[in-house]
Every structure is written in structure tokens, then in C-alpha cells.
Protein backbone atom coordinates (compact mmCIF):
# COMPACT_ATOMS: atom_id res chain seq x y z
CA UNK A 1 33.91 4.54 -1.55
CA UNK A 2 34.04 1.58 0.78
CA UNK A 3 30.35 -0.29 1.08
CA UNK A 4 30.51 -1.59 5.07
CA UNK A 5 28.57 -4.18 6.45
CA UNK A 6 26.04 -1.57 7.84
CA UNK A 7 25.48 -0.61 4.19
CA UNK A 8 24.42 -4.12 3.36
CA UNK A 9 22.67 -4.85 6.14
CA UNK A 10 20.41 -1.61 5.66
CA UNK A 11 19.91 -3.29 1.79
CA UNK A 12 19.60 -6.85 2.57
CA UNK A 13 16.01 -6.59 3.63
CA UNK A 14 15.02 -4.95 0.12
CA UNK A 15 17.54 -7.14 -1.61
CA UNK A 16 15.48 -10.73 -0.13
CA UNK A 17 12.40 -9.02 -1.08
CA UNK A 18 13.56 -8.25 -4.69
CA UNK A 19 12.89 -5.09 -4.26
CA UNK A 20 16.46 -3.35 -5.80
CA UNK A 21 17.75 -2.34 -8.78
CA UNK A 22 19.91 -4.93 -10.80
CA UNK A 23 23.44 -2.62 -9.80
CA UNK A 24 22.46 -2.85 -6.39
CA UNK A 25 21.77 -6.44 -6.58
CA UNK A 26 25.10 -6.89 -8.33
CA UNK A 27 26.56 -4.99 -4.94
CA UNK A 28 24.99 -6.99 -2.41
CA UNK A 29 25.81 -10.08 -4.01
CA UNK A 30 29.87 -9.20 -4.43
CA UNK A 31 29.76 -8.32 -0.80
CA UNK A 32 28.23 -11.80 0.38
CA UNK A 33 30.87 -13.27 -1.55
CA UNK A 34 33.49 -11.71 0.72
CA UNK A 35 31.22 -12.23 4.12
CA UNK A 36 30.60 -15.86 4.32
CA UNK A 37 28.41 -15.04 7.58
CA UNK A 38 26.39 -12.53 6.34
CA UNK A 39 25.72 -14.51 3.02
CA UNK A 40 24.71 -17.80 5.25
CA UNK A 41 22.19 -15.38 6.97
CA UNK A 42 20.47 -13.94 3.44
CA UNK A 43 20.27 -17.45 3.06
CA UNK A 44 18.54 -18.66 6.13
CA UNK A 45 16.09 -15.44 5.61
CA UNK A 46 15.18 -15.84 2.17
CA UNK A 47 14.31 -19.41 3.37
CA UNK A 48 11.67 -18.12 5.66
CA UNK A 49 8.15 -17.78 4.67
CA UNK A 50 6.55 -15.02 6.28
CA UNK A 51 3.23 -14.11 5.72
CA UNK A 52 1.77 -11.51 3.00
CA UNK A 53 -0.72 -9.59 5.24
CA UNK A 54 -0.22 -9.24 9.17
CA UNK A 55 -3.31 -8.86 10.94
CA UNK A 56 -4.05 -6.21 13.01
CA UNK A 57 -6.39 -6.11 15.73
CA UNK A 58 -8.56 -3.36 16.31
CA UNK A 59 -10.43 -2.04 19.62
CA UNK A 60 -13.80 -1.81 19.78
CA UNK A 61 -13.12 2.30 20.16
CA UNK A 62 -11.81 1.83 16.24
CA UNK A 63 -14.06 -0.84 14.92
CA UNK A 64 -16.79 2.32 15.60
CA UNK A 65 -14.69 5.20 14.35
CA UNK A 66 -14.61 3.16 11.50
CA UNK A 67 -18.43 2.46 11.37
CA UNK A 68 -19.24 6.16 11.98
CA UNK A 69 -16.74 6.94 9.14
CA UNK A 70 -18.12 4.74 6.81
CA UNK A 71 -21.52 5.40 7.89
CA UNK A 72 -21.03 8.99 6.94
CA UNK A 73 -19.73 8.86 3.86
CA UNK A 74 -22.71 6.61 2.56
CA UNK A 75 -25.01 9.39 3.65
CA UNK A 76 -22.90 12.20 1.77
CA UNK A 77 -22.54 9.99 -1.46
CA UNK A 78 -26.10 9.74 -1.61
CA UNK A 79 -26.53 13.66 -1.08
CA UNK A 80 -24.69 14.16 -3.92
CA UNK A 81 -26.53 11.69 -5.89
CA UNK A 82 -29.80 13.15 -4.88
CA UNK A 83 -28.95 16.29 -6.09
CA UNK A 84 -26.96 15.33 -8.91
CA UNK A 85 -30.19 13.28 -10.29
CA UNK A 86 -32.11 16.39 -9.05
CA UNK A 87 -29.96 18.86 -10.91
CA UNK A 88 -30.33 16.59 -14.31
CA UNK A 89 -33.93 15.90 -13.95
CA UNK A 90 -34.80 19.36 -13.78
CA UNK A 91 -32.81 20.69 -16.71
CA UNK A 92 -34.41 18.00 -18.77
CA UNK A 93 -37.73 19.04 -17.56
CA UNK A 94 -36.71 23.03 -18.00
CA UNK A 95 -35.78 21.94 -21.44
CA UNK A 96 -39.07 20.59 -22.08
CA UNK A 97 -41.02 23.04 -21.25
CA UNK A 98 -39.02 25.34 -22.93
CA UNK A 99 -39.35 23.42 -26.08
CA UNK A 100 -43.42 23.06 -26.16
């Protein structure tokens, strides 16, 4: 089977990131020994530094769904604690009762 440019192309992003197995490297790297353009542009790429995190900016519609989310789940976590430490505290007292 024939790998085309397209092939490559489709790779080359996971291939600057290091993200590919050693064969595949091995691939990609044969290829841009054949395609003088295409290895010129890895090389320009890989030279680029991009940033690790993008930020995203939120409305103020999503900065509250958030909020109410979060809100929410502080409330149910202490619920459960409540009657978690309920639950234990009164077998221990059942206990000793039932023991005296």
C-alpha cells in the first residue's frame, strides 16, 4: 500500500506532538525524506511554540451555570455527610446502649 501525502498530513500533527508510535514515526520520517516541501514545513511547525492551555472565555450565562452547579453539589456532599456521620453516630450509640 502506497502512504500519500494526505496520509502524512493527517499524521504530521501527532507526529510534531510526539504523540505516535516509533513505526509510525519511522513512516513519517521516510516520507519527508522524499517530500522536501512537506519536510521544510514539519520543520517550520515544530519550531513554533504554541501555548499549553488556550483560554476560553465564558459568558456570564455560564460563569452562573457553573456557580449553581457547583453550588449544588456542595449542598448534596454535605447531605451525605450529615447523614453518613448521623448513620455512624447512632450505631455507636445503639451499640452502647445495647452493651450496658
Amino acid at each position: 500500500m502506497d502512504i500519500t501525502r494526505n496520509v502524512i498530513l493527517d499524521l504530521l500533527p501527532l507526529y510534531l506532538a510526539n504523540e505516535v508510535s516509533e513505526d509510525t514515526r519511522t513512516l513519517i520520517e521516510e516520507y519527508l525524506e522524499t517530500d522536501k516541501e512537506l519536510a521544510n514545513l514539519a520543520k517550520q511547525s515544530a519550531a513554533l511554540e504554541l501555548p499549553g492551555d488556550i483560554p476560553v472565555p465564558l459568558t456570564e450565562e455560564d460563569k452562573m451555570k457553573a456557580y449553581r452547579k457547583t453550588k449544588w453539589l456542595m449542598v448534596l456532599t454535605i447531605v451525605i455527610l450529615a447523614v453518613l456521620i448521623s448513620f455512624i453516630l447512632g450505631v455507636t450509640l445503639l451499640v452502647f446502649f445495647v452493651s450496658v
